[in-house]
Protein backbone atom coordinates (compact mmCIF):
# COMPACT_ATOMS: atom_id res chain seq x y z
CA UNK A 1 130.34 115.14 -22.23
CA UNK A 2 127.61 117.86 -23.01
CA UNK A 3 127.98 120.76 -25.19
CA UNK A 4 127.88 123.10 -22.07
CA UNK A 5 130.50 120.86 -19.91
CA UNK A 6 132.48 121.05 -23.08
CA UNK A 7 132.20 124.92 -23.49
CA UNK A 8 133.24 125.65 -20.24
CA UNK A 9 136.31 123.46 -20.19
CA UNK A 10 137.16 125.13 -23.73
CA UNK A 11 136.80 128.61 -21.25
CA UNK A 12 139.03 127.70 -18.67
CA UNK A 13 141.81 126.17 -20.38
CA UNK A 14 141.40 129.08 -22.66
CA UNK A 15 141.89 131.62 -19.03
CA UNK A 16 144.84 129.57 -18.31
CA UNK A 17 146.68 129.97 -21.16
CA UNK A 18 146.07 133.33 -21.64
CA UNK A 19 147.31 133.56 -18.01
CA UNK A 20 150.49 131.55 -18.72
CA UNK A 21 151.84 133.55 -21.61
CA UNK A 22 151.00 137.01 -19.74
CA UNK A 23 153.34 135.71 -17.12
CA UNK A 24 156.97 138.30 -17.23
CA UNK A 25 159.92 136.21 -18.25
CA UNK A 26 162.19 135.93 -14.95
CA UNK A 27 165.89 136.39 -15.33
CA UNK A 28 168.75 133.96 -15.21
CA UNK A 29 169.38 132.93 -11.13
CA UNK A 30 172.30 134.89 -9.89
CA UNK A 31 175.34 132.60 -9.10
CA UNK A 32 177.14 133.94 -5.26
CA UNK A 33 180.59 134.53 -5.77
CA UNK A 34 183.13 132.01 -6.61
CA UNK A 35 180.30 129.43 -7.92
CA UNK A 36 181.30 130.41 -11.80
CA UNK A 37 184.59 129.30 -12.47
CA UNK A 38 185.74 131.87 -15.11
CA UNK A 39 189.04 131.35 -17.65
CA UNK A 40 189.81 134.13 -19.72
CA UNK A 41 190.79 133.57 -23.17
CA UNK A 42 194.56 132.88 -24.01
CA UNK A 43 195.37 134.57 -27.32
CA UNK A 44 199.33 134.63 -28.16
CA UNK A 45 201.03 136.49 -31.15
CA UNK A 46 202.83 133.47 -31.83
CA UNK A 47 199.87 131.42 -32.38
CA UNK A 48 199.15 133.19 -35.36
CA UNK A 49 202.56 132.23 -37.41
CA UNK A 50 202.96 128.98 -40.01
CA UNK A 51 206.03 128.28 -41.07
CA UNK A 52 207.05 126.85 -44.51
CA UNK A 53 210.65 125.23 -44.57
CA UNK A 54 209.74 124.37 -48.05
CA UNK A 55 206.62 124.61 -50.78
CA UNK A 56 206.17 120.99 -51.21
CA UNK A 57 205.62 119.85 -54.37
CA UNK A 58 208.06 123.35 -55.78
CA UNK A 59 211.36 122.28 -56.39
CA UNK A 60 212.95 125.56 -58.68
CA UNK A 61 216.84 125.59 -59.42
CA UNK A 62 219.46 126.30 -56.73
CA UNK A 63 222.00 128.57 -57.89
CA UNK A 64 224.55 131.39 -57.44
CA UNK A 65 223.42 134.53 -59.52
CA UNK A 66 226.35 136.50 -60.98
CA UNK A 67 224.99 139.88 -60.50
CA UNK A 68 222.26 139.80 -57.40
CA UNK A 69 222.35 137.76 -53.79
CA UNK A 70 221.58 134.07 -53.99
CA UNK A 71 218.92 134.80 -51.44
CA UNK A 72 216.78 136.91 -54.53
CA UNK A 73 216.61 133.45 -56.08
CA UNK A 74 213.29 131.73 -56.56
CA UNK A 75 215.07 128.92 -54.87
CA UNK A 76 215.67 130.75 -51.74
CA UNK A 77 212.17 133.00 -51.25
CA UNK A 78 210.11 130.10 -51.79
CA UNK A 79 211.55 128.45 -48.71
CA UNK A 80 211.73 129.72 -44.78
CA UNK A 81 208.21 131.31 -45.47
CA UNK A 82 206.49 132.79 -42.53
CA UNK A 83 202.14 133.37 -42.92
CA UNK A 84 199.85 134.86 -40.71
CA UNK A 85 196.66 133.82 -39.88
CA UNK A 86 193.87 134.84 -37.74
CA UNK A 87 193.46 133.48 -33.99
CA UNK A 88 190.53 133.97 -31.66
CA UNK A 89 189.39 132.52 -28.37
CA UNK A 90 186.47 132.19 -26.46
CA UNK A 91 185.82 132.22 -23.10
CA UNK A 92 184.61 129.26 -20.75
CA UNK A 93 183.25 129.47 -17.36
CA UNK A 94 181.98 126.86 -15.72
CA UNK A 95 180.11 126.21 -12.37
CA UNK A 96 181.09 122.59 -11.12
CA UNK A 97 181.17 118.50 -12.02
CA UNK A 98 178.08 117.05 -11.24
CA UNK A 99 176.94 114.17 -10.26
CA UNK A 100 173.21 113.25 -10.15
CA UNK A 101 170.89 110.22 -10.50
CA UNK A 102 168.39 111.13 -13.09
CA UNK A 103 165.55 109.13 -14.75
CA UNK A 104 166.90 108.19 -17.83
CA UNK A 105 164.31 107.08 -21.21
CA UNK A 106 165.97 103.38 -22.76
CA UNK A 107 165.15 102.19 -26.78
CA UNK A 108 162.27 100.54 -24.68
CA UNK A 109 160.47 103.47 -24.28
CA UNK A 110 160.76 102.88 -20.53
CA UNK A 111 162.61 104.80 -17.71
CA UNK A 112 165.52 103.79 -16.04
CA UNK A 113 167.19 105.39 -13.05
CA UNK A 114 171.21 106.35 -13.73
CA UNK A 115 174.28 107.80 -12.72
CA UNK A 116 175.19 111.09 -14.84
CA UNK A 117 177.82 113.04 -14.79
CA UNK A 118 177.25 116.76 -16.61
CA UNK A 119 179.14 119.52 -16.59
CA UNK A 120 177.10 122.94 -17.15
CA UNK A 121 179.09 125.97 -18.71
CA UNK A 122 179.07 129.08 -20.30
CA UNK A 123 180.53 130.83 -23.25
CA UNK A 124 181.23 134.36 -24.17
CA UNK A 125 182.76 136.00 -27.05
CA UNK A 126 184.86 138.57 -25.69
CA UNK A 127 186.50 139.77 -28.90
CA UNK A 128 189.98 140.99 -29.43
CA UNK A 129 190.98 138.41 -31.37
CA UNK A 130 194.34 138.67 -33.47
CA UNK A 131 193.93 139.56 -36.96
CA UNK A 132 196.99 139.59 -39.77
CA UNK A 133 197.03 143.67 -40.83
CA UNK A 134 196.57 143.76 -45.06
CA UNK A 135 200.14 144.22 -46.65
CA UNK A 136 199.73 147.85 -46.79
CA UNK A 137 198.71 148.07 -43.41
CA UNK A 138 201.69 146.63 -41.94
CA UNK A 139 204.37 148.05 -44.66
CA UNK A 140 202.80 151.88 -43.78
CA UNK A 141 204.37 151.62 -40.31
CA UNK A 142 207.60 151.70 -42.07
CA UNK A 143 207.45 154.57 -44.19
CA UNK A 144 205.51 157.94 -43.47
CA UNK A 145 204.82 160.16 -45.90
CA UNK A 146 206.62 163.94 -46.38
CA UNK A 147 206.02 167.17 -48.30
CA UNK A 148 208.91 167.77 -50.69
CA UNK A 149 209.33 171.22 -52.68
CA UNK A 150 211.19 171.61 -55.79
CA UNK A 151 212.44 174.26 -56.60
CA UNK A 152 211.79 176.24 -59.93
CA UNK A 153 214.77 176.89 -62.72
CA UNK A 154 215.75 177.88 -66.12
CA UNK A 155 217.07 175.40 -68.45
CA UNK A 156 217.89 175.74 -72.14
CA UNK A 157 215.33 173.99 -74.43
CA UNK A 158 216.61 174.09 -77.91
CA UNK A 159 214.48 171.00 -78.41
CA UNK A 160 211.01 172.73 -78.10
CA UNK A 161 209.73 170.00 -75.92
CA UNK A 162 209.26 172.47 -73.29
CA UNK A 163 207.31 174.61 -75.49
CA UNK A 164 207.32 177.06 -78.59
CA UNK A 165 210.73 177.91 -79.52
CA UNK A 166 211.91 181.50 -78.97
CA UNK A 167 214.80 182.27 -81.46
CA UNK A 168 215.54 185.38 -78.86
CA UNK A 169 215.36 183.45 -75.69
CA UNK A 170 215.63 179.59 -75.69
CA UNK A 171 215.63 179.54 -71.71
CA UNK A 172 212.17 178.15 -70.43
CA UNK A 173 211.00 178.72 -66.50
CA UNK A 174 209.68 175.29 -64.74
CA UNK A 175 207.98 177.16 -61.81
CA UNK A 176 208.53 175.80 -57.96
CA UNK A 177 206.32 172.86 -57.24
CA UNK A 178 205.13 170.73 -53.77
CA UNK A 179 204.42 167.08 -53.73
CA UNK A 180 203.82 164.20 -51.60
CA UNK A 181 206.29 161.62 -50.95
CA UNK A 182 206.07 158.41 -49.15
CA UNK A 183 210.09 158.18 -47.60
CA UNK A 184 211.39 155.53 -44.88
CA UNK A 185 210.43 156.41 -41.39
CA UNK A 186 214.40 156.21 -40.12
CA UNK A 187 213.15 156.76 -36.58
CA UNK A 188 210.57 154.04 -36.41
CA UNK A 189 212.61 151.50 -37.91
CA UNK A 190 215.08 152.24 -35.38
CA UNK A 191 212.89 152.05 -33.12
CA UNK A 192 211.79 148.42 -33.55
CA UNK A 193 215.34 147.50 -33.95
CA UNK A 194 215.76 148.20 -30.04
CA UNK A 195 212.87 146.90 -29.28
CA UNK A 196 212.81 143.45 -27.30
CA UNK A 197 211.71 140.72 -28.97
CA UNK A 198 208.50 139.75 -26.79
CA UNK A 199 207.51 143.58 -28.34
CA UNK A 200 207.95 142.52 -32.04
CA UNK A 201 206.35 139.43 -32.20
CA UNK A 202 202.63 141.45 -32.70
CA UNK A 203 204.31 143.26 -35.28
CA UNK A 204 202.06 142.98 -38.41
CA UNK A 205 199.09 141.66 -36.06
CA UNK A 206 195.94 143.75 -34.86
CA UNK A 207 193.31 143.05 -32.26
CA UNK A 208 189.71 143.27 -33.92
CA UNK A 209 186.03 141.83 -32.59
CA UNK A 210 185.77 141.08 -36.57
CA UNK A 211 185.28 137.47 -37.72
CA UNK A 212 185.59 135.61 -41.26
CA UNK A 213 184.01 132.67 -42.57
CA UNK A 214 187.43 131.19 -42.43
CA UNK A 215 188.06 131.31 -38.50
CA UNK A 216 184.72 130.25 -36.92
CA UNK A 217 185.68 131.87 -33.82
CA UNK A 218 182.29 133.37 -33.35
CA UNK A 219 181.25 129.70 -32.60
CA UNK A 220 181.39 126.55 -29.96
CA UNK A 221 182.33 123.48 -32.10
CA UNK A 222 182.54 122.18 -28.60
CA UNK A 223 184.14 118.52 -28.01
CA UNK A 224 184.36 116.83 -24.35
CA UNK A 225 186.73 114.56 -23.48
CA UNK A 226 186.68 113.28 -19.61
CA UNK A 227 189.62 111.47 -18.60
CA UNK A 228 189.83 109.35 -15.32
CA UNK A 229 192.29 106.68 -13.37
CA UNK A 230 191.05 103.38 -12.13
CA UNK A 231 192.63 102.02 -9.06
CA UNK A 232 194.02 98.41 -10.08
CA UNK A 233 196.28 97.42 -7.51
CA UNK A 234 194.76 97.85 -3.91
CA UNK A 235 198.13 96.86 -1.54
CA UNK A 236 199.35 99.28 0.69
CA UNK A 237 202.92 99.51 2.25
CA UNK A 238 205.13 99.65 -0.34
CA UNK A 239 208.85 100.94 0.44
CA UNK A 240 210.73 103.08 -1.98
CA UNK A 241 212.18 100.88 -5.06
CA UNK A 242 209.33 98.85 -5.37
CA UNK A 243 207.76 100.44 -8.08
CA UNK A 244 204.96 102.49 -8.38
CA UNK A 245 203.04 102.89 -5.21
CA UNK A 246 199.73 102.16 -6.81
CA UNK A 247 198.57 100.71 -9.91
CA UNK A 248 196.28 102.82 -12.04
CA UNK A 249 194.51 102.51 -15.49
CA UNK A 250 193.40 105.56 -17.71
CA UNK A 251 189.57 105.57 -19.04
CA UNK A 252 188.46 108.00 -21.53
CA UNK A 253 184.93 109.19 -22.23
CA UNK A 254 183.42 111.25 -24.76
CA UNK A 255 180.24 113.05 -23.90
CA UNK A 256 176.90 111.65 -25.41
CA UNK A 257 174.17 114.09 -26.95
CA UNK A 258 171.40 113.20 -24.80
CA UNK A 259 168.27 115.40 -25.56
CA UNK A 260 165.81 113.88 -23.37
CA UNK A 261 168.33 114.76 -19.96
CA UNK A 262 168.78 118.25 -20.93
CA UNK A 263 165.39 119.68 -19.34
CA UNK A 264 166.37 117.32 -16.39
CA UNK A 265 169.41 118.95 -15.65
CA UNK A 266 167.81 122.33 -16.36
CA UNK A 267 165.22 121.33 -13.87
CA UNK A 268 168.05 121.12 -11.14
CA UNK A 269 170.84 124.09 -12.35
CA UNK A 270 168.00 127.17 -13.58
CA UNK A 271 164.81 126.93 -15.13
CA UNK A 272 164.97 129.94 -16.37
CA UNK A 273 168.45 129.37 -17.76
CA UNK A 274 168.50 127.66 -21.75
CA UNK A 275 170.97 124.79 -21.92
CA UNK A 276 172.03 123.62 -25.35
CA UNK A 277 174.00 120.46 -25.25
CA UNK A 278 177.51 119.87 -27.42
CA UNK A 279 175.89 119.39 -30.47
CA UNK A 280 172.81 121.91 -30.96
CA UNK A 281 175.13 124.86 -29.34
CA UNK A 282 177.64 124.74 -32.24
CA UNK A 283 174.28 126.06 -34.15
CA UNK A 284 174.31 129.72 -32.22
CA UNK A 285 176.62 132.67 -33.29
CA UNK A 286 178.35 133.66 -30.45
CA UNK A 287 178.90 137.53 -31.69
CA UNK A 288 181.47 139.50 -30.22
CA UNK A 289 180.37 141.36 -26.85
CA UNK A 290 183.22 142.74 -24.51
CA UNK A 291 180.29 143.75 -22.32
CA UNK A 292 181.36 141.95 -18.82
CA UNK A 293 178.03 141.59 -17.80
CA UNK A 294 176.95 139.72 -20.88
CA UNK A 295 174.87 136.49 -20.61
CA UNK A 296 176.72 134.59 -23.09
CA UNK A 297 175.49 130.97 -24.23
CA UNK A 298 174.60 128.18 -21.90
CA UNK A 299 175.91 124.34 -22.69
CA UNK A 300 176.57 121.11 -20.81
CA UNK A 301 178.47 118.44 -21.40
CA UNK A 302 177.16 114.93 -20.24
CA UNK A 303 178.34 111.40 -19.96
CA UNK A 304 176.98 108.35 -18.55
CA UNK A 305 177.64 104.64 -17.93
CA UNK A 306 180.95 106.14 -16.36
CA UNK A 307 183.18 103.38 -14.41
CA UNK A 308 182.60 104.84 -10.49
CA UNK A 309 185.80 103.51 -9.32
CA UNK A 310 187.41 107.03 -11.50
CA UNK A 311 189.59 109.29 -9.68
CA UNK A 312 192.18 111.90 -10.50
CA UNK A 313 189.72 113.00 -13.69
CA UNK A 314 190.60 115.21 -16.48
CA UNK A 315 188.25 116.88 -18.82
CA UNK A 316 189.38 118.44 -22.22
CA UNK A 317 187.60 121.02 -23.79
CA UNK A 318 188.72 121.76 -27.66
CA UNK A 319 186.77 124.30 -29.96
CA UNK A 320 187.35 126.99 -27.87
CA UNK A 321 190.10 128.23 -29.82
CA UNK A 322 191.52 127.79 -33.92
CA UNK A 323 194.56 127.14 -32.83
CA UNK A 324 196.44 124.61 -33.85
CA UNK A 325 200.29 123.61 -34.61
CA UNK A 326 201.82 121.43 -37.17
CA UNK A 327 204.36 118.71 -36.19
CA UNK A 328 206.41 116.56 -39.46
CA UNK A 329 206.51 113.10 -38.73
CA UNK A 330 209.46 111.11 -39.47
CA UNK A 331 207.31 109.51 -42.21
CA UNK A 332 206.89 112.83 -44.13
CA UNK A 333 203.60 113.54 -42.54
CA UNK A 334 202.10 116.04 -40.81
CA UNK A 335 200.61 115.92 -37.27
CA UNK A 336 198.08 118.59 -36.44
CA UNK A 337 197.56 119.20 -32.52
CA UNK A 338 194.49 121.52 -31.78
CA UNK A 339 194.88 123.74 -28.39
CA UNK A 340 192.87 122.71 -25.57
CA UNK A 341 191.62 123.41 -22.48
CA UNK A 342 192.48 121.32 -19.50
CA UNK A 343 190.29 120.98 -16.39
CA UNK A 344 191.87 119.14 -13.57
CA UNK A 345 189.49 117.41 -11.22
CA UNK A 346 190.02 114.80 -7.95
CA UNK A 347 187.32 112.64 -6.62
CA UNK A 348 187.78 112.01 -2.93
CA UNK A 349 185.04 109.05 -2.36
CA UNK A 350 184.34 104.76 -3.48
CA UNK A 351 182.14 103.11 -6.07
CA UNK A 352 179.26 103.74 -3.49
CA UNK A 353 176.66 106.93 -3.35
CA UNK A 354 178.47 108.46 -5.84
CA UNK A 355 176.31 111.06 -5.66
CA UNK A 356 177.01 111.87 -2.13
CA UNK A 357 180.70 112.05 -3.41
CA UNK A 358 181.98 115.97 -3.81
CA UNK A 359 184.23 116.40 -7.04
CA UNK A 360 186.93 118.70 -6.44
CA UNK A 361 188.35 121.34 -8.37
CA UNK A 362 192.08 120.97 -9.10
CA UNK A 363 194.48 118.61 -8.18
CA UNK A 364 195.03 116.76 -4.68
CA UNK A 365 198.51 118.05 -3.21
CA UNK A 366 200.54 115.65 -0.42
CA UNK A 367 203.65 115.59 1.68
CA UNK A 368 204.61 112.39 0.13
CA UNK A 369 207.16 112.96 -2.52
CA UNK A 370 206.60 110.02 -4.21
CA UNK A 371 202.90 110.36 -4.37
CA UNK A 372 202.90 113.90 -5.51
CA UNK A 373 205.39 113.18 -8.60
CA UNK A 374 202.22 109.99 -8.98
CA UNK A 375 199.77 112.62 -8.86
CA UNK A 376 201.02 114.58 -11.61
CA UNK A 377 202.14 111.93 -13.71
CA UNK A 378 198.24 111.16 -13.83
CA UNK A 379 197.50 114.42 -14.81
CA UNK A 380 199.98 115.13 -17.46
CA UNK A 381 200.64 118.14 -16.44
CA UNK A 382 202.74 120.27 -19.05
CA UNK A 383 206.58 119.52 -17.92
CA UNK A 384 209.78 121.75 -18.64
CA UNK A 385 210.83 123.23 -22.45
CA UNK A 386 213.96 124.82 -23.57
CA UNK A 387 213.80 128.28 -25.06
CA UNK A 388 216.04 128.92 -27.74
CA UNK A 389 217.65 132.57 -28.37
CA UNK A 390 220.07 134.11 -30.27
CA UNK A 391 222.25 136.89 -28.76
CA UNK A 392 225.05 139.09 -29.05
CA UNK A 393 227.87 138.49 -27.29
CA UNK A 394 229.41 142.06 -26.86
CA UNK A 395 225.74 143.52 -25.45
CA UNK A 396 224.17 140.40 -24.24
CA UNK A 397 220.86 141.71 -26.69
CA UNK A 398 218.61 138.46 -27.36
CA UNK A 399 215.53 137.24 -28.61
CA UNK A 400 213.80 133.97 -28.97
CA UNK A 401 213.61 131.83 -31.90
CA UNK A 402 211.72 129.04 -30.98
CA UNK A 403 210.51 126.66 -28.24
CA UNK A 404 211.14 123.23 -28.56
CA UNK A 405 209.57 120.50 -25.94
CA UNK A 406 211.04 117.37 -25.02
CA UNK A 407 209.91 114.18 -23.01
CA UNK A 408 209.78 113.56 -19.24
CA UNK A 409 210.30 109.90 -17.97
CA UNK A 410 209.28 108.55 -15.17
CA UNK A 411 211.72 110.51 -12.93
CA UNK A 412 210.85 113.69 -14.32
CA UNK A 413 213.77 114.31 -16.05
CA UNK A 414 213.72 115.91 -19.13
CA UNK A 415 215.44 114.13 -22.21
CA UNK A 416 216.69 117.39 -23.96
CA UNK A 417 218.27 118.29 -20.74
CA UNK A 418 219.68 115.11 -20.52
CA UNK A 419 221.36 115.71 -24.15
CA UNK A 420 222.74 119.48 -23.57
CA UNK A 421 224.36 118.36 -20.58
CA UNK A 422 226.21 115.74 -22.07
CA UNK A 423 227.70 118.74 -24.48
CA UNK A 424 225.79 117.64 -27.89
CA UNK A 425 222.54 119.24 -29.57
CA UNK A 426 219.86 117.59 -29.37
CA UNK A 427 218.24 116.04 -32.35
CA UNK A 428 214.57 117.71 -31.44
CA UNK A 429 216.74 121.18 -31.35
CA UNK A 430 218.75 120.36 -34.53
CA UNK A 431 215.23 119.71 -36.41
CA UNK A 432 213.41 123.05 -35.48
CA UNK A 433 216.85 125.31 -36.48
CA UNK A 434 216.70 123.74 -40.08
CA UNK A 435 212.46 124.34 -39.94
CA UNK A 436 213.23 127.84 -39.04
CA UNK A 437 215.89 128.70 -41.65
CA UNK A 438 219.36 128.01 -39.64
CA UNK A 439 221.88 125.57 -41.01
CA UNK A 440 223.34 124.42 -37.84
CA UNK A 441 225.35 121.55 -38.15
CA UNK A 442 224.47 118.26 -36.19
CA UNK A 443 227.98 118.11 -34.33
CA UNK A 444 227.65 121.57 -32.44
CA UNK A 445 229.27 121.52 -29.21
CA UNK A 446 226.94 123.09 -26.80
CA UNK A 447 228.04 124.22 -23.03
CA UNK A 448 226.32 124.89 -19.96
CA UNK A 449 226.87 127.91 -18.13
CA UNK A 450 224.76 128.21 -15.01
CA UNK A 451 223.39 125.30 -13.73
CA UNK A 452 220.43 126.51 -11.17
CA UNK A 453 221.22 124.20 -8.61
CA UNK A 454 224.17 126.28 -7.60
CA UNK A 455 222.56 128.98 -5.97
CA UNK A 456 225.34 131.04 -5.49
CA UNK A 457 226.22 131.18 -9.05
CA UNK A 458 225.32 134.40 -10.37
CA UNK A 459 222.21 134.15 -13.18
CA UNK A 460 220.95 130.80 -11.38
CA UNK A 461 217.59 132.07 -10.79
CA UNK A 462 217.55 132.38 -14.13
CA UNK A 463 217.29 129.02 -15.16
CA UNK A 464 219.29 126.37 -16.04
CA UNK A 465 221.23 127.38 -19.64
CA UNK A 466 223.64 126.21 -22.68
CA UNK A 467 225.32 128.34 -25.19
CA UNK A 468 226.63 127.62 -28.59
CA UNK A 469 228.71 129.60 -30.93
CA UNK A 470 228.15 128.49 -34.43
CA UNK A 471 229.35 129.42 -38.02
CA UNK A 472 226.61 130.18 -40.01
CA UNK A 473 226.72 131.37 -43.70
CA UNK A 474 229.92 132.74 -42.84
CA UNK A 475 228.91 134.45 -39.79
CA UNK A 476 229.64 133.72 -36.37
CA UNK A 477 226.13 133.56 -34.52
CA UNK A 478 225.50 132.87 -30.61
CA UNK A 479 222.58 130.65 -29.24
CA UNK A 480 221.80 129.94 -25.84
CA UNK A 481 219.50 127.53 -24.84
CA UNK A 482 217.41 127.78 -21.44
CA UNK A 483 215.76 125.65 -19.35
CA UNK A 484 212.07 126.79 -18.62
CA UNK A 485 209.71 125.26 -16.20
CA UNK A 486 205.82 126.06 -16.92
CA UNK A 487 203.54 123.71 -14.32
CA UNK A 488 205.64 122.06 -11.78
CA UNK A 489 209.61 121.77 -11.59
CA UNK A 490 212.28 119.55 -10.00
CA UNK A 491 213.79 120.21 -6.59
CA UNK A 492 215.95 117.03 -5.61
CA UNK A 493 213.68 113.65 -5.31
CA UNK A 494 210.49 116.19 -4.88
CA UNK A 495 208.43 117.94 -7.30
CA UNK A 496 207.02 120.95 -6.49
CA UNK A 497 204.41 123.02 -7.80
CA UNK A 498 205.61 126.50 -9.32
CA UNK A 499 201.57 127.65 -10.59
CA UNK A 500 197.82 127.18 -10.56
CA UNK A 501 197.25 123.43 -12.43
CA UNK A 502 193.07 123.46 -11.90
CA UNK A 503 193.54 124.26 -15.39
CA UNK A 504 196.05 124.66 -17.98
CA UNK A 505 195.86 125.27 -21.98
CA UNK A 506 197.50 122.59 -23.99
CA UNK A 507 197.87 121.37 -27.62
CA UNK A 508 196.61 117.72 -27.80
């Protein structure tokens, strides 16, 4: 090539370059309504409470003190111990499963044509996250503080520690004085002692945009877990008894980093858009902005060599939130189960052109008994729990202890209810009165008072419910136990759907 071809190639590459970065970035492409599927953040009070039965590995000596309260012991504070800690949660929106044959680079350095499945979403820090208030903070609420004058007087000093000595007059003056006092705020401590329960359970909490080192809620550790059923048993006409009416197997996929597929997919959702993919996005602070118009951060999750016969498919989403709860194993250990987001998805379609196929969002619902109580099985939807309160008997004033859930077989029926209606306690219920400080003996008899399928009983749209009157620590104390339904519940041979299941938060 001569110099002069050379020079003017130099020139015009030079033009277009200049040209290219003078171009205006263009926005992100405005979604129509309904195409971003937003979920707020879930943020509960009680999230933020660990309890102690016990310091493990602190074993001080139980005794009866002569001249305080056994419960002043070190022995008795050192157990039942309630902490706070901070909870946050992000928000996820999402716009819809995808499924799209993309050229695909293989360890040969070659291209290959595949199925992918990708799911492109968004998060937002919204703040208002719960934050423990400092001891001083919460304590202040109890006391307020008061101007107190004291009077002056005359008192007899013979002592001189008053002042000089006056053989004529040993009376001294202390002149009238004003001071600050901090006293107990009677009124607001009466207050929260009328107050329901659901009021006092944020007592000692406070909603802040602030983060800590120790929380990581201003970040997307993001994990994706897609969970699908694969038909195994193709015969049709079953009658009722003959077991299920289709046989099903559950495959699980974790989403793959893939690098190379990420300015593919950004190709097809926005060019203009930045996707970061599960790995690289849990590098981006995600500041708190409770701006609704805020653009947030961009991910998607992607998975490939997927089985195409999947139906009924599931994807969990964990790292949106810190929460987490702690369950004791009957080997000692502990069990931690982080909350999670569940999206519910169904696949009408075959193994062929799945891309032609349009995933669904939610669940499929039928007229077929049978095949609706199917259809939930395979999502695991959350089933029934039983609420536990204490109460007074004389003014009927309650609030909850603790929420215990149980098991649901194959019928849906739940085991705990299975156990209060045969008049004993149930051993999961027996277990979280001892974690929470309550020595309730294993042999309580337990009654049920309103059984919900009575209609005409008065309280039965309350829910199903037990009582109990035990004898603890010399007190008489009343617990009643109620039957609460939270995705679906039980009506005869049918189940029926009570609220929204396209997504639900769960602890897994």
């Amino acid at each position: 090539m001569s110099y002069l071809r050379l020079t003017t190639a130099l020139a015009v590459l030079f033009i277009f370059a200049e040209f290219s970065s003078a171009q205006p970035i263009q926005a992100q492409r405005k979604l129509g309504e309904g195409v971003l599927k937003v979920i707020p953040p879930q943020i509960l009070p009680d999230e933020t409470r660990s309890y102690l039965p016990k310091i493990k590995g602190f074993s001080p000596e139980n005794y009866a003190p002569l001249t305080s309260t056994k419960t002043s012991t070190v022995a008795s504070q050192s157990t039942n111990i309630t902490l706070r800690r901070q909870i946050g949660c992000l928000e996820f929106a999402f716009t819809s499963l995808q499924v799209k044959e993309i050229e695909v680079p293989q360890p040969t350095g070659k291209m290959q044509r595949k199925t992918v499945w990708y799911l492109p979403y968004r998060v937002r820090n919204l703040g208002q996250h719960y934050q423990p208030q400092d001891l001083n903070d919460t304590t202040r609420q109890k006391f307020k503080q008061t101007t107190v004058t004291i009077p002056g007087v005359e008192i007899e000093d013979s002592t001189g520690l008053l002042g000089e000595i006056d053989d004529e007059d040993i009376l001294k003056e202390i002149a009238e004085t004003v001071r600050e006092e901090t006293v107990v705020d009677v009124e607001k401590m009466t207050e929260d002692v009328n107050n329901p329960y659901t009021d006092l359970k944020s007592s000692g909490l406070k909603k802040t945009d602030a983060t800590d080192k120790f929380s990581f809620i201003d970040r997307f550790f993001a994990r994706f877990i897609l969970e699908g059923r694969v038909q195994t048993d193709l015969s049709v006409g079953k009658k009722p008894g003959d077991g299920p009416l289709t046989k099903f197997t559950k495959k699980a996929y974790l989403d793959q980093i893939s690098p190379s597929l990420i300015p593919k997919i950004r190709e097809i959702e926005d060019p203009n858009t930045v996707f970061y993919d599960t790995f690289s996005i849990g590098r981006i602070a995600i500041p708190a902005d409770s701006d609704p118009n805020s653009p947030g951060v961009w991910g998607v999750a992607v998975w490939q060599d997927l089985d195409p016969r999947l139906d009924y498919v599931t994807i969990y989403v964990t790292g949106l939130s810190n929460a987490f709860k702690v369950f004791e194993m009957p080997d000692g250990s502990d069990l931690y189960k982080h909350k999670t987001l569940q999206l519910n998805f169904w696949r009408p379609g075959d193994i062929h052109d799945e891309e032609e196929d349009q995933i669904r969002y939610g669940i499929p619902l039928t007229r077929d008994p049978r095949q609706q109580k199917e259809i939930c099985q395979f999502y695991d939807l959350p089933g029934p729990v039983i609420s536990v309160e204490e109460f007074k008997e004389d003014t009927d004033q309650k609030r909850e202890l603790f929420v215990v859930e149980g098991k649901i077989d194959s019928n849906f029926n739940l085991d705990l209810q299975k156990a209060l209606d045969s008049g004993s306690l149930p051993a999961a219920i027996h277990q979280q009165f001892g974690l929470h400080g309550y020595d309730v003996p294993t042999g309580t008899p337990v009654t049920k008072v309103v059984d919900a399928d009575n209609l005409d009983q008065p309280g039965a749209k309350s829910g199903i419910r037990w009582e109990a009157k035990v004898d603890v620590d010399g007190k008489t104390r009343h617990f009643r136990f109620t039957f609460r339904p939270r995705t679906w519940q039980k009506i005869g041979d049918r189940v029926e759907i009570i609220k929204r299941v396209e997504h639900v938060w769960i602890y897994r």
